[in-house]
Protein backbone atom coordinates (compact mmCIF):
# COMPACT_ATOMS: atom_id res chain seq x y z
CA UNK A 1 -33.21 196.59 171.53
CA UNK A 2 -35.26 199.75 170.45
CA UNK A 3 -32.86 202.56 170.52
CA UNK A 4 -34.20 206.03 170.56
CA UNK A 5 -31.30 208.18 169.62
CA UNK A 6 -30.07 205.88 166.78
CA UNK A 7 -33.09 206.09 165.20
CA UNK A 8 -33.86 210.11 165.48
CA UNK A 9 -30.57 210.28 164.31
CA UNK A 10 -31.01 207.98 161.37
CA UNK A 11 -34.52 210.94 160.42
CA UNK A 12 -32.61 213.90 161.31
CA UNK A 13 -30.13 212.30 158.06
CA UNK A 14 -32.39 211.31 155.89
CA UNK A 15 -34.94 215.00 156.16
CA UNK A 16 -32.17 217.98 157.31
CA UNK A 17 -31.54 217.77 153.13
CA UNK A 18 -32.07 220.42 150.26
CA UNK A 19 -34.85 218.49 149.38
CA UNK A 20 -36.61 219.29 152.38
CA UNK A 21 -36.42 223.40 151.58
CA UNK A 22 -38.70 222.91 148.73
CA UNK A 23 -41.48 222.01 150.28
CA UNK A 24 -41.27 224.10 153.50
CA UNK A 25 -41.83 227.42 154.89
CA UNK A 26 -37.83 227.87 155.74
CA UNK A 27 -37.95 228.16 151.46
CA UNK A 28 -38.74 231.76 151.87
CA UNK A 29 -35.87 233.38 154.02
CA UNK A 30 -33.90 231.49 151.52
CA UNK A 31 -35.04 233.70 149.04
CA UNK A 32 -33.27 236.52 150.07
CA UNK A 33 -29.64 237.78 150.38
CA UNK A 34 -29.86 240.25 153.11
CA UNK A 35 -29.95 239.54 156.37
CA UNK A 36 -32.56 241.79 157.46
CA UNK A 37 -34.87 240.70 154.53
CA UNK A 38 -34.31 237.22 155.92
CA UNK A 39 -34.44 237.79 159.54
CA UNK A 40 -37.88 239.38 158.83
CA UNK A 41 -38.95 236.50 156.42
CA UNK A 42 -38.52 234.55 158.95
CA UNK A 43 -40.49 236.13 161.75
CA UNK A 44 -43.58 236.65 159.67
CA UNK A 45 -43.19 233.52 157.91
CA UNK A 46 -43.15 231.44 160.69
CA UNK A 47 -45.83 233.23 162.03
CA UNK A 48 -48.19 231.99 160.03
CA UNK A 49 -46.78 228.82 159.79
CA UNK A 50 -49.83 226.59 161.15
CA UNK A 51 -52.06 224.73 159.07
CA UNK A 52 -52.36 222.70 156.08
CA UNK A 53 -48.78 222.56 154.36
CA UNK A 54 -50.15 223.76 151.17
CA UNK A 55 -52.13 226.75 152.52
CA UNK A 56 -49.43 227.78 154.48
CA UNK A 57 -46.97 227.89 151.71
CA UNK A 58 -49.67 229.98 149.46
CA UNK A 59 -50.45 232.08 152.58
CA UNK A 60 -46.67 232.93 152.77
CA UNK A 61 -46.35 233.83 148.75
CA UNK A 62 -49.21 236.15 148.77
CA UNK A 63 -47.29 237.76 151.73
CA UNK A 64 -44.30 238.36 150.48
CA UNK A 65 -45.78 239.50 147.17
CA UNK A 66 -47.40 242.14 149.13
CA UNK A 67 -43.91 243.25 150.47
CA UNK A 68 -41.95 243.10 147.36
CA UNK A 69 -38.07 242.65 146.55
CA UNK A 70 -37.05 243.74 149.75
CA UNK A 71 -39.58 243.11 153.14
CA UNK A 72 -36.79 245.53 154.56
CA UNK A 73 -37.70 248.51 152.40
CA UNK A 74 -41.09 247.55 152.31
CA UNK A 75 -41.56 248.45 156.12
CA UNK A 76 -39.33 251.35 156.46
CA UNK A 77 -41.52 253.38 153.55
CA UNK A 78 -44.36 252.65 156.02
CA UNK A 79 -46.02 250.49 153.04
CA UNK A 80 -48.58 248.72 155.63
CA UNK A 81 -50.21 252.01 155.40
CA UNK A 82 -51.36 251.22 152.31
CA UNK A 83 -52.81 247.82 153.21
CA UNK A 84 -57.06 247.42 153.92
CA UNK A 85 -56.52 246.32 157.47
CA UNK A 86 -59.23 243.69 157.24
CA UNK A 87 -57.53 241.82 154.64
CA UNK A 88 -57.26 238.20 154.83
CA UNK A 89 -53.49 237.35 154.97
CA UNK A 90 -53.46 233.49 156.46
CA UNK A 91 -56.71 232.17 158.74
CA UNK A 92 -56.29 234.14 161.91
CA UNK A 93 -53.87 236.36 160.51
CA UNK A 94 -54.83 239.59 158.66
CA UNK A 95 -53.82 242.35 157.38
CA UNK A 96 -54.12 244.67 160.74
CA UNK A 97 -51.70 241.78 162.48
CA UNK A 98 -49.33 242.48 159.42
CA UNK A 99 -49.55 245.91 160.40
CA UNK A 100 -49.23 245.56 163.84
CA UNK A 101 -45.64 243.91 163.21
CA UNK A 102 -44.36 246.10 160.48
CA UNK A 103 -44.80 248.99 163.19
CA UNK A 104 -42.93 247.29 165.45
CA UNK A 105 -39.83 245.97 163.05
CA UNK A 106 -39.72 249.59 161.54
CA UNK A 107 -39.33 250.79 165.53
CA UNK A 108 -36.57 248.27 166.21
CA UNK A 109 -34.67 249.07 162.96
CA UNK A 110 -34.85 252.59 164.33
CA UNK A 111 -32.68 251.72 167.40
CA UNK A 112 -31.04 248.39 166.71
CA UNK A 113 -28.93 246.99 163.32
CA UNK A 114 -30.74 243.95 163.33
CA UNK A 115 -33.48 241.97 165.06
CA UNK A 116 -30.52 240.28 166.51
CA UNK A 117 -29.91 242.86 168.71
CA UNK A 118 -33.48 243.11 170.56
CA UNK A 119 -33.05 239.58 171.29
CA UNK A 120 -29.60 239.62 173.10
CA UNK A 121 -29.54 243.04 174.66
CA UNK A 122 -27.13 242.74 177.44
CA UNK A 123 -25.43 239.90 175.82
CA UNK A 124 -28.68 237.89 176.86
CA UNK A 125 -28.25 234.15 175.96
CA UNK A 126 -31.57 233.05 176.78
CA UNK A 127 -34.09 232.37 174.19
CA UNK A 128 -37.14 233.25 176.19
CA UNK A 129 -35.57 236.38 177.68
CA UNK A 130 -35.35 237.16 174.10
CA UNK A 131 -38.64 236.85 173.01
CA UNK A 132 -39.61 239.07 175.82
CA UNK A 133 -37.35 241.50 175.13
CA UNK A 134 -38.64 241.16 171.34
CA UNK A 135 -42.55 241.03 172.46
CA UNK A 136 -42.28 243.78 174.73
CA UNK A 137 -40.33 246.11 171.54
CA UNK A 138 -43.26 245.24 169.35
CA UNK A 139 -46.20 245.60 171.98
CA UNK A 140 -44.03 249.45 172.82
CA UNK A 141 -44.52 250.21 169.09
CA UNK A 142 -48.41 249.90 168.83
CA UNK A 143 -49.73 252.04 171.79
CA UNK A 144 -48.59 249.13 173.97
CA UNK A 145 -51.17 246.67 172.68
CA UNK A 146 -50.56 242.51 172.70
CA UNK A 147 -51.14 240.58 169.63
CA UNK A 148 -52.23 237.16 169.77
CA UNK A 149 -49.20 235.83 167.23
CA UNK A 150 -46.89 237.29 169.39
CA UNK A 151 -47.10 234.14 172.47
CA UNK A 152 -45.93 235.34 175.96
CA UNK A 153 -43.45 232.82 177.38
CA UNK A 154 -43.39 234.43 181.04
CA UNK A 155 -44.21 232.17 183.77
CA UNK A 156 -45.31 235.11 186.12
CA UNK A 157 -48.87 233.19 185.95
CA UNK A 158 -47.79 229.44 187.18
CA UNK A 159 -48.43 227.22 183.96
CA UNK A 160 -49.28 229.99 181.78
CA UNK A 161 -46.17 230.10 180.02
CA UNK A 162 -46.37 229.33 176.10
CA UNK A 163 -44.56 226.74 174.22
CA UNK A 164 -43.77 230.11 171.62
CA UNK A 165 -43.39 227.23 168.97
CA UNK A 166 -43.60 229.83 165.89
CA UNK A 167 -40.47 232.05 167.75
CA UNK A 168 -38.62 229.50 168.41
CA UNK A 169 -39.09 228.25 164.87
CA UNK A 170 -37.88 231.50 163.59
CA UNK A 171 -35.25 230.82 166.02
CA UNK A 172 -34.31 227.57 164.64
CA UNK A 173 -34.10 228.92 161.07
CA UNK A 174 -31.77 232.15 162.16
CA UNK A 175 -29.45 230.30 164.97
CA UNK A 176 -28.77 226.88 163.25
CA UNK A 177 -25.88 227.02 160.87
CA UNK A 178 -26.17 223.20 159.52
CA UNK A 179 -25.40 224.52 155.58
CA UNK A 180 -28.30 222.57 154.29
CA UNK A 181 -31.66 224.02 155.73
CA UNK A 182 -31.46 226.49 158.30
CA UNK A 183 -29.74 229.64 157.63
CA UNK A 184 -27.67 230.66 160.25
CA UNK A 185 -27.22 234.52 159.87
CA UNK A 186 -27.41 234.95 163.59
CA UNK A 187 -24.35 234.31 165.53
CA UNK A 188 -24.70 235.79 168.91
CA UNK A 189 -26.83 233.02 170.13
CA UNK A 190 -25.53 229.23 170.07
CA UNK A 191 -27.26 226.45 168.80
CA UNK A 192 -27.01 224.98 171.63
CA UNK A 193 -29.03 227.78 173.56
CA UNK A 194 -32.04 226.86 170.95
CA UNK A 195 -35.44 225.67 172.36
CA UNK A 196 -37.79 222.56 170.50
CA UNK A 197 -40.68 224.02 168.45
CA UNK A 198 -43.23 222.49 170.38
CA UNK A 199 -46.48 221.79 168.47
CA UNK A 200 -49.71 219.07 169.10
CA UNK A 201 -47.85 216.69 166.77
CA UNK A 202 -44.24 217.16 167.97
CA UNK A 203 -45.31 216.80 171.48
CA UNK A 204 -47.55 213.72 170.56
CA UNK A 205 -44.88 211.75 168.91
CA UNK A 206 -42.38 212.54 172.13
CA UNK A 207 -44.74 211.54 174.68
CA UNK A 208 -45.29 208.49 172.54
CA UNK A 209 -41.46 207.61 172.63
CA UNK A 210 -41.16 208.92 176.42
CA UNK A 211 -39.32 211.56 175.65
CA UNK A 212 -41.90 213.93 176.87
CA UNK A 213 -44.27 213.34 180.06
CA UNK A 214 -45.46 216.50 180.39
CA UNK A 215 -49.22 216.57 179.10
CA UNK A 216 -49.90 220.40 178.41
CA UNK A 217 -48.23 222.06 175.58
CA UNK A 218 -46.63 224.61 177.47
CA UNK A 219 -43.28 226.49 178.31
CA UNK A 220 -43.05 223.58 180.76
CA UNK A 221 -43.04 221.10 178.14
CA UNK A 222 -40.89 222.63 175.85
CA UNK A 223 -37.86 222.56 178.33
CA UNK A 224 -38.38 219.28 179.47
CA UNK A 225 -38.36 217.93 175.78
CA UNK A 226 -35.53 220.47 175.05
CA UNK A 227 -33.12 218.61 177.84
CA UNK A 228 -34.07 215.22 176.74
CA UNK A 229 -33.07 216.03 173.70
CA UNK A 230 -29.69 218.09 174.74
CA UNK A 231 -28.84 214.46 176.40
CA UNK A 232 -28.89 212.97 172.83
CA UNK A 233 -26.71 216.23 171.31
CA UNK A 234 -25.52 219.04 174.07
CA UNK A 235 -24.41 221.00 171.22
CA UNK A 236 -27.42 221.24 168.46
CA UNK A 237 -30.74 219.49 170.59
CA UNK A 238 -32.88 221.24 168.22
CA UNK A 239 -31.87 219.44 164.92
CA UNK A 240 -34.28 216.72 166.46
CA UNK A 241 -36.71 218.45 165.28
CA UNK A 242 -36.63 217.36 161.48
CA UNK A 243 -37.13 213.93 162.99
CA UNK A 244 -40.19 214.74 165.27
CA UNK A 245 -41.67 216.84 163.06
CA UNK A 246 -40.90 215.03 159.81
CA UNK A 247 -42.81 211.50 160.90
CA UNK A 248 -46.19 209.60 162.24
CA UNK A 249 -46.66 206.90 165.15
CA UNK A 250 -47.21 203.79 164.44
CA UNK A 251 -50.57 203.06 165.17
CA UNK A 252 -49.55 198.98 165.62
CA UNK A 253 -47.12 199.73 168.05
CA UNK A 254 -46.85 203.75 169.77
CA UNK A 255 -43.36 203.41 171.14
CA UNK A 256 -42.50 203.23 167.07
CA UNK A 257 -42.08 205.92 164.24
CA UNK A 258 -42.30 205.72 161.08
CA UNK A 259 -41.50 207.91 158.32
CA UNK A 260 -44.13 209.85 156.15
């Protein structure tokens, strides 16, 4: 009998590797030492993380060469001021949306140690309280203006909350503390508290396995997926994601993965 769990378990060994980092955005927190170099790393690098693989990881040098040794530094001398706002940085992302955020880091560094900190104010636990608290800092910081790589996860509107898959990558990379990929420099969240980055092909392959019956893409979704998921590991849910993520359907048989 097809088992599920055995065999996302069986992907989740064979990709959460140091092979993996190579050929991955998560390569470029790795990079640095400090945690607020990596902390921002990994909120604009995962913000721009959609795309073709290669692009992505080209998009993400040319970024961080723009920034130089330390991102840190880089935003707290104001040196997006110097950047030609129409700039191409990575598709949809330019120069004025690189601005946009270095405003808002360099306003939370002002009040707050770390990034951390915005996301569990009040000893918050919640990941999507966090990245309110976090989009609300940044929208504060820029004459109280949204930006489109910034998702809102509130549910105010009903079904208009977003998945926030680039956040809760970031997430992923700063929470998990699995000594092989993900960094885990943030400790006042748990992995367990961690939401699925939920993208078209994540959410494709978990409908395919019934995992996921939800058919938008949505907050929704995410949770639902999420608590399947914290049935197969209460404690780390989200480490399922180097199995969804890392593999295709088979297109003889769509209950089946296969590796890439």
């Amino acid at each position: 009998m097809y088992n599920i769990k055995e065999h996302l378990d069986l992907l989740v060994e064979r990709y959460n590797t140091e092979e993996f980092i190579k050929d991955d955005p998560v390569q470029f927190p790795h990079r640095y030492k400090e945690k607020r170099d990596m902390e921002i790393v990994s909120f604009l690098i995962s913000t721009i993380a959609w795309g073709k693989r290669n692009m992505i990881l080209n998009s993400s040098n040319r970024l961080l060469n723009i920034m130089g040794v330390s991102p840190f530094d880089f935003i707290m001398s104001d040196g997006c001021e110097r950047l030609e706002p129409d700039a191409c940085v990575h598709r949809t992302f330019f120069n004025r949306d690189l601005i946009y955020y270095c405003k808002g880091l360099k306003d939370i560094y002002l009040k707050y140690d770390f990034i951390e900190d915005i996301f569990t104010l009040d000893g918050n636990h919640d990941t999507w309280q966090g990245i309110q608290y976090f989009r609300d800092a940044m929208q504060k910081a820029n004459f109280n203006k949204n930006s489109k790589h910034i998702s809102n996860p509130s549910c105010e509107i009903p079904n208009k909350g977003s998945a926030c898959k680039r956040l809760h990558l970031a997430l992923r990379w700063l929470v998990r503390d699995d000594g092989i990929v993900d960094l885990g420099i943030w400790k006042k969240f748990k992995p367990s508290d961690l939401m699925i980055p939920l993208d078209v092909h994540v959410a494709r392959v978990s409908r395919a396995i019934n995992l996921l019956t939800r058919k938008s893409n949505d907050r929704q979704a995410v949770e639902q997926l999420t608590e399947r998921l914290r049935q197969f590991d209460s404690e780390d849910p989200v480490r399922y994601d180097f199995a969804l993520f890392a593999v295709e359907l088979d297109e003889n048989n769509t209950n089946s993965l296969i590796s890439n």
